[in-house]
Protein backbone atom coordinates (compact mmCIF):
# COMPACT_ATOMS: atom_id res chain seq x y z
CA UNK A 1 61.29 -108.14 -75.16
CA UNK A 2 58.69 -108.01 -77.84
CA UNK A 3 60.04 -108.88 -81.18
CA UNK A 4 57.99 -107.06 -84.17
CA UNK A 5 58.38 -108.01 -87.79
CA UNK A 6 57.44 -104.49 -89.46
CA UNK A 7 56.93 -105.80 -92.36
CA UNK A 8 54.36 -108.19 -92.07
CA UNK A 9 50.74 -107.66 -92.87
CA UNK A 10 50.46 -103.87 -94.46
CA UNK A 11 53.90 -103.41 -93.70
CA UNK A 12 53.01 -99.61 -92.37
CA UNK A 13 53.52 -97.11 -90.20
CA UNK A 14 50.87 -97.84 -88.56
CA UNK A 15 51.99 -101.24 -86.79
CA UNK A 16 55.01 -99.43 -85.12
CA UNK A 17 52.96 -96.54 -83.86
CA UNK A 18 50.44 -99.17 -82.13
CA UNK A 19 53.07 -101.28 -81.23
CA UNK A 20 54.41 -98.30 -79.51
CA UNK A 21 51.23 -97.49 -77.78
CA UNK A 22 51.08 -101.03 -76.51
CA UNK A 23 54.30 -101.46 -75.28
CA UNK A 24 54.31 -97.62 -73.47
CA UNK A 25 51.18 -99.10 -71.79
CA UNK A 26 52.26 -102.20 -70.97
CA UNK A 27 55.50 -101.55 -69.87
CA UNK A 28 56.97 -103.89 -71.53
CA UNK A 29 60.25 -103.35 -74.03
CA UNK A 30 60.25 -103.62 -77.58
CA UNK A 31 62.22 -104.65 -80.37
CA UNK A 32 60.57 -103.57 -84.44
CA UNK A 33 62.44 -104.07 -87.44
CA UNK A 34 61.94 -104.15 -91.06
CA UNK A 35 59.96 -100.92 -90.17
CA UNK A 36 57.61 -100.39 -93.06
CA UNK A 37 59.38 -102.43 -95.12
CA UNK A 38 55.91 -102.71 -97.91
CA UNK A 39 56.64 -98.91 -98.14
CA UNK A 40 57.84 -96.68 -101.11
CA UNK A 41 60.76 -94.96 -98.78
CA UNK A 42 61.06 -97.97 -96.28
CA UNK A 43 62.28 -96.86 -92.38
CA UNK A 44 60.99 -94.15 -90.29
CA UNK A 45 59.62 -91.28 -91.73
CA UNK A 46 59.50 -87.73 -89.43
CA UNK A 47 55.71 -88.51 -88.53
CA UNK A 48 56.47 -92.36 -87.26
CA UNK A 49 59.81 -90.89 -85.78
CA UNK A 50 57.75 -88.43 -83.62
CA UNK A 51 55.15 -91.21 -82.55
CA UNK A 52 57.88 -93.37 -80.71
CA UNK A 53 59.53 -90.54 -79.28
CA UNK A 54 56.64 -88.95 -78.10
CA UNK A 55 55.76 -92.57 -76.74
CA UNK A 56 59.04 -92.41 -75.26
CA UNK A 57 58.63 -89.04 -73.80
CA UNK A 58 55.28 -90.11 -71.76
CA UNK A 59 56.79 -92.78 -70.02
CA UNK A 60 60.53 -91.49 -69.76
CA UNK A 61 61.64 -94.20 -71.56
CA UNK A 62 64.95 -95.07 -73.55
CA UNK A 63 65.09 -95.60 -77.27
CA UNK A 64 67.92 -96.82 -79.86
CA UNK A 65 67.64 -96.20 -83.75
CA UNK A 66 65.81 -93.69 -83.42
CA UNK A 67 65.83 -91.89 -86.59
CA UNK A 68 64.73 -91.03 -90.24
CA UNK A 69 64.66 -93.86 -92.20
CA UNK A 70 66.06 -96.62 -89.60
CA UNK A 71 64.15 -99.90 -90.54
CA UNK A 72 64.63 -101.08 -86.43
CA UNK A 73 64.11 -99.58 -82.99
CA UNK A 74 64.72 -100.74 -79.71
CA UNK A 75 62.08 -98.96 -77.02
CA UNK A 76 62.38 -99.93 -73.20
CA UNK A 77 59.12 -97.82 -71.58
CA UNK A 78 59.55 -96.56 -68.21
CA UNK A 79 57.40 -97.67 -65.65
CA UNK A 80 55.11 -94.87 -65.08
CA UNK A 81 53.03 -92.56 -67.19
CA UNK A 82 52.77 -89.29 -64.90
CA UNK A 83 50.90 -87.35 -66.92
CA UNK A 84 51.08 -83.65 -67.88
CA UNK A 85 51.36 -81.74 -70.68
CA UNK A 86 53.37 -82.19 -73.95
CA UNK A 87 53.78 -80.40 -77.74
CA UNK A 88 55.16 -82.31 -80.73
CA UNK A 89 55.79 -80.50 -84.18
CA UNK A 90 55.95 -83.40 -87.01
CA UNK A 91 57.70 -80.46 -89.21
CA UNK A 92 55.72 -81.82 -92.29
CA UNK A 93 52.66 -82.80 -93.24
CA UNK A 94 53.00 -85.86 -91.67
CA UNK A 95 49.36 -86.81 -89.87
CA UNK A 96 49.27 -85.35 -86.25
CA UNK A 97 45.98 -87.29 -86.27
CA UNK A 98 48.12 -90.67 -86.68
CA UNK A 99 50.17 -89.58 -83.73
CA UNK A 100 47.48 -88.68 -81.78
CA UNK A 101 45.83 -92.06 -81.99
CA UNK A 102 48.76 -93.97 -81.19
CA UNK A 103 48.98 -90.96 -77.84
CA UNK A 104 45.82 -91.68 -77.08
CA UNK A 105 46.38 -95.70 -74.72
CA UNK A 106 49.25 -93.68 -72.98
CA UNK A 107 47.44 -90.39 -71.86
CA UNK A 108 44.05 -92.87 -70.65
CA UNK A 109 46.42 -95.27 -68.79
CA UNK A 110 48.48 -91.71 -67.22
CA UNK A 111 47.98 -91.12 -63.55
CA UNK A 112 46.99 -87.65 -63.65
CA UNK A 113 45.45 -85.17 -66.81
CA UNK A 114 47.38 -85.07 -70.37
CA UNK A 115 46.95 -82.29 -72.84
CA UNK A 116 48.60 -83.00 -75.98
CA UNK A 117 49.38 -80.49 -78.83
CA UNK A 118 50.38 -81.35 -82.25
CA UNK A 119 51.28 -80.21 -85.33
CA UNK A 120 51.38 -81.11 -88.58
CA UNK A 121 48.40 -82.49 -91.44
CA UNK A 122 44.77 -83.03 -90.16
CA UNK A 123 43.55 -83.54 -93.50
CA UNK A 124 45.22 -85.79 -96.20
CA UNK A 125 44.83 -89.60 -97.90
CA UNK A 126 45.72 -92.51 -96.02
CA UNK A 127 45.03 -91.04 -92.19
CA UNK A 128 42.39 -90.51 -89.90
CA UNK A 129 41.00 -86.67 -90.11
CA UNK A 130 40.76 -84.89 -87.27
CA UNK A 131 36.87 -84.76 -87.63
CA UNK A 132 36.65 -88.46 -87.80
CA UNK A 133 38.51 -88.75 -84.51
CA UNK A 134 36.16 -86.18 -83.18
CA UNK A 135 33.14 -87.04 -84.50
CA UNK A 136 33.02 -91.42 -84.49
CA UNK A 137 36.13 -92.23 -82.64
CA UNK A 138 36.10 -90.45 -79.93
CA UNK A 139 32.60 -90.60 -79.25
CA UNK A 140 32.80 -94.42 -79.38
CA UNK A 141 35.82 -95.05 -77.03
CA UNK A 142 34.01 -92.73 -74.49
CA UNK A 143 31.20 -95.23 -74.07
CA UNK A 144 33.96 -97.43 -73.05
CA UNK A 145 34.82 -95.41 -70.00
CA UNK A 146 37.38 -93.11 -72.03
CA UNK A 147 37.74 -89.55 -71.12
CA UNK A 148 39.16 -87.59 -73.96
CA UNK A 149 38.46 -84.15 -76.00
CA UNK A 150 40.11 -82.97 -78.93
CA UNK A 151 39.70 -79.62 -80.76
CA UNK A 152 41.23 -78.67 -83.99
CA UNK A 153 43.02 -75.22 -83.47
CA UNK A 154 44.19 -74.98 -87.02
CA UNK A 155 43.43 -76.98 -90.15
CA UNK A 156 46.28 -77.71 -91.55
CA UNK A 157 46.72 -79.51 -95.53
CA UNK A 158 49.20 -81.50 -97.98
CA UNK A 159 52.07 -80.00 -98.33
CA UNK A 160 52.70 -77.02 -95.91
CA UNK A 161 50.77 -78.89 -93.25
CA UNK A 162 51.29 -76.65 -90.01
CA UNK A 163 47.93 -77.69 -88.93
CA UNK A 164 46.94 -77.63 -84.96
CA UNK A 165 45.18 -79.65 -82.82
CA UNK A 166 45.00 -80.26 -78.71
CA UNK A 167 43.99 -83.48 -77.01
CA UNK A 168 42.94 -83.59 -73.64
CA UNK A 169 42.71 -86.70 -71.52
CA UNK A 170 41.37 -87.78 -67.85
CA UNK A 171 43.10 -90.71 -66.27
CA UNK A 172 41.06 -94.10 -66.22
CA UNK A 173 39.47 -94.74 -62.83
CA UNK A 174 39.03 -97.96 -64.27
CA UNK A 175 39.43 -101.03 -67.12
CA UNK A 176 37.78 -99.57 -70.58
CA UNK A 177 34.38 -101.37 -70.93
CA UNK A 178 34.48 -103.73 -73.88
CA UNK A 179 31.61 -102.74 -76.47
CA UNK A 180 28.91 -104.45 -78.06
CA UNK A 181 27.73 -103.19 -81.91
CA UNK A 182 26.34 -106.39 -82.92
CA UNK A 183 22.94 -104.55 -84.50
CA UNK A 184 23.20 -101.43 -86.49
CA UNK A 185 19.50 -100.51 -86.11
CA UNK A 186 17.93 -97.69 -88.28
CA UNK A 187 19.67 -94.66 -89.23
CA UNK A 188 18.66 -91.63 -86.71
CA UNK A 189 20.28 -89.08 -88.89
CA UNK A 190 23.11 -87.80 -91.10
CA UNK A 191 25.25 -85.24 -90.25
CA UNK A 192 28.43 -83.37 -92.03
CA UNK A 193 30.61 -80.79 -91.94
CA UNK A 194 31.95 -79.60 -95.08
CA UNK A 195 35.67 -77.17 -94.47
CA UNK A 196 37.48 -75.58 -97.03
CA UNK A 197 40.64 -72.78 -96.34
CA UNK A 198 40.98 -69.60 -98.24
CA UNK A 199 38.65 -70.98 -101.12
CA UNK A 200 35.22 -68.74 -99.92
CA UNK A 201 35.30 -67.34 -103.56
CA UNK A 202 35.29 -70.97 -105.22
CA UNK A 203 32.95 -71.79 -103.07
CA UNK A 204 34.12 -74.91 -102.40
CA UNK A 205 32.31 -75.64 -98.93
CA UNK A 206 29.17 -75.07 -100.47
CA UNK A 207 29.69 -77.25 -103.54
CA UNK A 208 30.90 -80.16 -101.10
CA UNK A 209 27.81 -79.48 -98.80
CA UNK A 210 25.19 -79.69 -101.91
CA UNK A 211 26.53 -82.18 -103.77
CA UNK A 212 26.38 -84.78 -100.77
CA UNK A 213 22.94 -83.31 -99.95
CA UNK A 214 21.85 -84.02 -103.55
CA UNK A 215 23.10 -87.48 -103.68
CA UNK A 216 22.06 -88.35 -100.09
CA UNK A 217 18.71 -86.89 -100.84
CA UNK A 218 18.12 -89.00 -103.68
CA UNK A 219 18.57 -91.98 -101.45
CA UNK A 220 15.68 -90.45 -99.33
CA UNK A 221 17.74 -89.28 -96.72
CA UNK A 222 17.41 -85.82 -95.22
CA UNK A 223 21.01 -84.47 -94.18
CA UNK A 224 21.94 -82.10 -91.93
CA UNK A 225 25.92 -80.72 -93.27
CA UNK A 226 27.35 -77.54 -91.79
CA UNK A 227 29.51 -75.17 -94.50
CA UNK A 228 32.49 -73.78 -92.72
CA UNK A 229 34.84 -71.14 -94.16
CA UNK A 230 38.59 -70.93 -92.38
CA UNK A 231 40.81 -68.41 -93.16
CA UNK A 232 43.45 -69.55 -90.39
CA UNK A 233 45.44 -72.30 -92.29
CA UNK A 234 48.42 -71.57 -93.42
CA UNK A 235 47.40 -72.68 -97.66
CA UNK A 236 44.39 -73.23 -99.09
CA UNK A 237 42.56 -77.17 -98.60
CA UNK A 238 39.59 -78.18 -98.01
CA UNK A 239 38.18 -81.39 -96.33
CA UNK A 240 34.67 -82.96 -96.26
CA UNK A 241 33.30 -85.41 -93.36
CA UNK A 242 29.91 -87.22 -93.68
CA UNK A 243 28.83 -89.21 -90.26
CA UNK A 244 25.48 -91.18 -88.99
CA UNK A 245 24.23 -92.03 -85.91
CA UNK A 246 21.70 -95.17 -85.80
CA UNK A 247 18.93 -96.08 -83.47
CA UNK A 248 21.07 -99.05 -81.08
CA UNK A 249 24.49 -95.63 -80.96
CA UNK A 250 26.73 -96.68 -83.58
CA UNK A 251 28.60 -94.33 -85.14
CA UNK A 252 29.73 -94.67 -89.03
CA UNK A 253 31.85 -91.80 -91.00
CA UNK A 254 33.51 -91.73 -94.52
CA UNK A 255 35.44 -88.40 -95.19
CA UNK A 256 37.52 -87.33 -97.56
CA UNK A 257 40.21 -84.40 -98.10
CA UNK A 258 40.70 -81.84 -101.06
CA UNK A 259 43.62 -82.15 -103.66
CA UNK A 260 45.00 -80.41 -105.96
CA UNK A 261 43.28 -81.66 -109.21
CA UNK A 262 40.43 -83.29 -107.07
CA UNK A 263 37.04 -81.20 -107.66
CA UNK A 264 34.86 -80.31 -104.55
CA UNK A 265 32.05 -82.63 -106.34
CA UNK A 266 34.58 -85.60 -106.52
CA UNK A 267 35.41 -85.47 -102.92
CA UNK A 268 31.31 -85.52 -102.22
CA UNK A 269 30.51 -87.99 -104.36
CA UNK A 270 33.44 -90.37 -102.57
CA UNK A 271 32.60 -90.01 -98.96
CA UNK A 272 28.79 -90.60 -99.70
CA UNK A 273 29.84 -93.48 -101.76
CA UNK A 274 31.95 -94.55 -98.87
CA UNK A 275 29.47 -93.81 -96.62
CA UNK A 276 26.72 -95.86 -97.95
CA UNK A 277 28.36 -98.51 -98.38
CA UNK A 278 29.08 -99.13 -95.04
CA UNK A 279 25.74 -98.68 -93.87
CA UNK A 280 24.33 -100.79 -96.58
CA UNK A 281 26.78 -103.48 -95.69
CA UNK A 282 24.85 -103.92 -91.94
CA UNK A 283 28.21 -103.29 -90.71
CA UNK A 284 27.92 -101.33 -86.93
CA UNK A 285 31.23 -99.76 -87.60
CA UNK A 286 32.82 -97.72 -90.36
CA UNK A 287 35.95 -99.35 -92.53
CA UNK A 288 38.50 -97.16 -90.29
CA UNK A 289 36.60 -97.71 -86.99
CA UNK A 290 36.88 -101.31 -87.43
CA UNK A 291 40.43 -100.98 -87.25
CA UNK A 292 40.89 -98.32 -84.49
CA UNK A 293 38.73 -100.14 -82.04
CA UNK A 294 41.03 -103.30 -82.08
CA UNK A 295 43.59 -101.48 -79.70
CA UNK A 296 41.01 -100.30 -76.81
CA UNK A 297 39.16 -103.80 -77.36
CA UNK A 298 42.49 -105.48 -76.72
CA UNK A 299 42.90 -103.51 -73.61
CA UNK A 300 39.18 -103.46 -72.21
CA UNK A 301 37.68 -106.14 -69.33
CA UNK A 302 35.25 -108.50 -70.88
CA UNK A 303 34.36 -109.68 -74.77
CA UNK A 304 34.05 -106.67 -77.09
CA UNK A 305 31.81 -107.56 -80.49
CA UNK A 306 31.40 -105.52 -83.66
CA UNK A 307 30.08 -106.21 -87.32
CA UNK A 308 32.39 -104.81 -89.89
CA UNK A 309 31.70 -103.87 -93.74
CA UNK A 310 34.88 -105.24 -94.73
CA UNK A 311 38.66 -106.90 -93.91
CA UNK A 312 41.01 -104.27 -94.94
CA UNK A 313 44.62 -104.85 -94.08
CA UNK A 314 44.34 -102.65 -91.69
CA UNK A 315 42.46 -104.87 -89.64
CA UNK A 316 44.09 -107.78 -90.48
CA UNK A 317 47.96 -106.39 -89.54
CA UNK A 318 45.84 -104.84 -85.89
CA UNK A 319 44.75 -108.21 -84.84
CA UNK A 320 47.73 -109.75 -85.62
CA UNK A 321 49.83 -107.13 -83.61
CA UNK A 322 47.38 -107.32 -80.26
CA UNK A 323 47.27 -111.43 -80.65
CA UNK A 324 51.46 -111.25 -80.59
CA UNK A 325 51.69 -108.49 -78.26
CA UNK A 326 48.94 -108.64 -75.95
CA UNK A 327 48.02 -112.69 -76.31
CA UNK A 328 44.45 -111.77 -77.28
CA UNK A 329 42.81 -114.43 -79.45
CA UNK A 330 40.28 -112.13 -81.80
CA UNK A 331 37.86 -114.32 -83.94
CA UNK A 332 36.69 -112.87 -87.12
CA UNK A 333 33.64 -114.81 -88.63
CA UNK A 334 31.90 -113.34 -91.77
CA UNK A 335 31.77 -109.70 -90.90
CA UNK A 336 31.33 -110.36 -87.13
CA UNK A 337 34.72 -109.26 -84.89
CA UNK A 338 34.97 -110.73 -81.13
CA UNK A 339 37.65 -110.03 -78.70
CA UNK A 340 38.32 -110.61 -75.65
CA UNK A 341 40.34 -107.76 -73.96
CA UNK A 342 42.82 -108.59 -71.14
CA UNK A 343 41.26 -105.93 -68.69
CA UNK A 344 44.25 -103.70 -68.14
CA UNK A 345 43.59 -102.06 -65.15
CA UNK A 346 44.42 -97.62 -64.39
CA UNK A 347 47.52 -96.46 -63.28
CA UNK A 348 48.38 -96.52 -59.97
CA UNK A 349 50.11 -92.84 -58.68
C-alpha cells in the first residue's frame, strides 16, 4: 500500500487528488493521512471529497474515510478503468477544474471513451481556470499522444459556483510521449480571451481586454484578446486569460479571475504581469504548467525536459509525490526539469 504524508510539502489538496490519480492508474492501493494538514480547515473539503470518489467511481474501487473533513483515506482501485460516462456536482464552488485534472490519468489510461461532466467553480484563486486547461494544458499533453477535449458549458464564479464543464477523452493506443521544451524560441503571438457574466453594462470585458492590450502594447507586442459577454451563469464574475504561443510550440498562460472588490484593470494588469514574467524568465512553461506536466511526465516512455520560471511548492510537493509513488528520480537544475517517465503502457480491454 502506498503510504502518503498529506501534510508534507504544500500540505494541499492537491497532493491527495494526484495521489488519487496515480494510484486509480496504477492500480495500486493507497493509504493518505494528515490530509491537508498546512490548511486553514484541515481534512477533506466537498471538492477533494468528490476527486477520490470520483477516482473511486472510474475504477470501481473501495474507499474508507471518506468524508468532509477526515484528515485520512484508505483507497484500494479496482483493476480496470472501463470507461463511459460520468457527472459529479461539487455542490460549491469548489474547482471542477481541480477535479478534472486529477480525472484526466484515469479517463487516458480507460479502455474505451470517457465524457466527464462537472460542476462547480471554473473561475476562482488558487485553481486552474477552465481556459487555462483549454488553452496551454490541454494543448500540451496532446502532443504527448493525449486525446482529450473540454468545453465550458457554463461559467460558473465564487460563491454560487454552479458552473459547467464536459471533458471528453479517447483511450491511449499507446505510452504518452515524454516532451522536450528545452528552448522557448520567439514569441509567435499573444492571444486572450477576456469573460465577464451579467456585467455588459460595466463593461467589464472590454476594460479587461484594453487594459492588457495597452500594457502589452507598450511592450511592443501586438495582441489579439477576444471580449465575450455571458449571460448564462448563474451570478455575475468575470475572468481574464492571457496565453502565447512561441516559435519551437510552447505554450505559456497567466489568468486571473474577478472579485468582488478587485477592478477589471487590476485583474489585467496581474495576468500581463504574470505573463511576462514568465516569458522574460526563458522559462518554456508557465508557473502552473510546470507543475501539471509532472504527472503525465511521470507516466510517459522516455526523458521528458522543460525550463521553468520558478520552484513554487507546487512543484516541489509534485515531484516529491511521483518520486514516492511512482519511483521516478526528477532532477531539477537551475530552472531546467528532467524526468524520466516509467512508460505506463494503455489499458488492455
Amino acid at each position: 500500500m502506498i503510504e502518503i504524508d498529506g501534510g508534507v510539502h504544500s500540505g494541499s489538496g492537491t497532493l491527495l487528488r494526484y495521489a488519487a490519480a496515480l494510484a486509480t492508474v496504477t492500480h495500486e492501493p493507497l493509504h493518505m493521512f494528515r490530509i491537508r494538514a498546512k490548511r486553514e480547515k484541515p481534512g477533506l473539503r466537498p471538492q477533494h471529497l468528490q476527486a477520490v470518489r470520483a477516482c473511486s467511481a472510474m475504477c470501481a474501487g473501495r474507499l474508507e474515510g471518506d468524508e468532509v473533513g477526515s484528515q485520512e483515506i484508505f483507497f484500494w482501485p479496482g483493476k480496470e478503468l472501463k470507461g463511459g460516462a460520468f457527472r459529479w456536482d461539487i455542490g460549491t464552488a469548489g474547482s471542477a477544474t481541480m477535479l478534472a485534472f486529477a480525472l484526466l490519468p484515469p479517463a487516458l489510461f480507460s479502455i474505451a471513451p470517457c465524457q466527464v461532466e462537472i460542476t462547480g467553480g471554473l473561475f476562482q484563486d488558487f485553481a486552474p481556470t477552465v481556459f487555462h486547461m483549454q488553452r496551454v494544458l490541454i494543448p500540451t499533453i496532446r502532443k504527448m499522444g493525449a486525446r482529450v477535449k473540454m468545453e465550458m458549458i457554463r461559467p460558473g464564479y465564487v460563491p454560487l459556483g454552479q458552473g459547467q464543464l464536459r471533458m471528453s477523452t479517447n483511450p491511449l493506443k499507446r505510452p504518452l510521449r515524454a516532451l522536450t521544451r528545452t528552448t522557448a524560441g520567439g514569441l509567435k503571438q499573444i492571444y486572450g480571451t477576456s469573460l465577464a457574466s451579467h456585467l455588459r453594462e460595466e463593461k467589464v470585458s472590454e476594460r479587461m481586454a484594453e487594459r492588457s492590450r495597452e500594457l502589452l502594447e507598450k511592450r511592443g507586442y501586438e495582441p489579439r484578446i477576444e471580449a465575450v459577454h455571458d449571460q448564462s451563469a448563474v451570478q455575475k464574475g468575470a475572468a481574464l486569460l492571457l496565453w502565447v504561443e512561441t516559435e519551437t510550440g510552447c505554450l505559456l498562460g497567466a489568468d486571473r479571475a474577478g472579485k468582488r472588490g478587485r477592478s477589471s484593470e487590476s485583474i489585467a494588469e496581474f495576468a500581463v504581469r504574470s505573463l511576462l514574467e514568465d516569458v522574460e524568465s526563458g522559462a518554456t512553461v508557465d508557473r502552473h504548467l510546470a507543475d501539471q506536466l509532472i504527472l503525465f511526465a511521470a507516466l510517459a516512455d522516455g526523458l521528458t525536459e522543460y525550463v521553468i520560471p520558478m520552484v513554487t511548492d507546487h512543484i516541489e510537493s509534485n515531484l516529491w509525490l511521483v518520486s514516492k509513488v511512482l519511483g521516478v528520480r526528477p532532477k531539477l537544475e537551475g530552472g531546467h526539469l528532467s524526468l524520466e517517465g516509467i512508460g505506463l503502457g494503455p489499458a488492455v480491454g
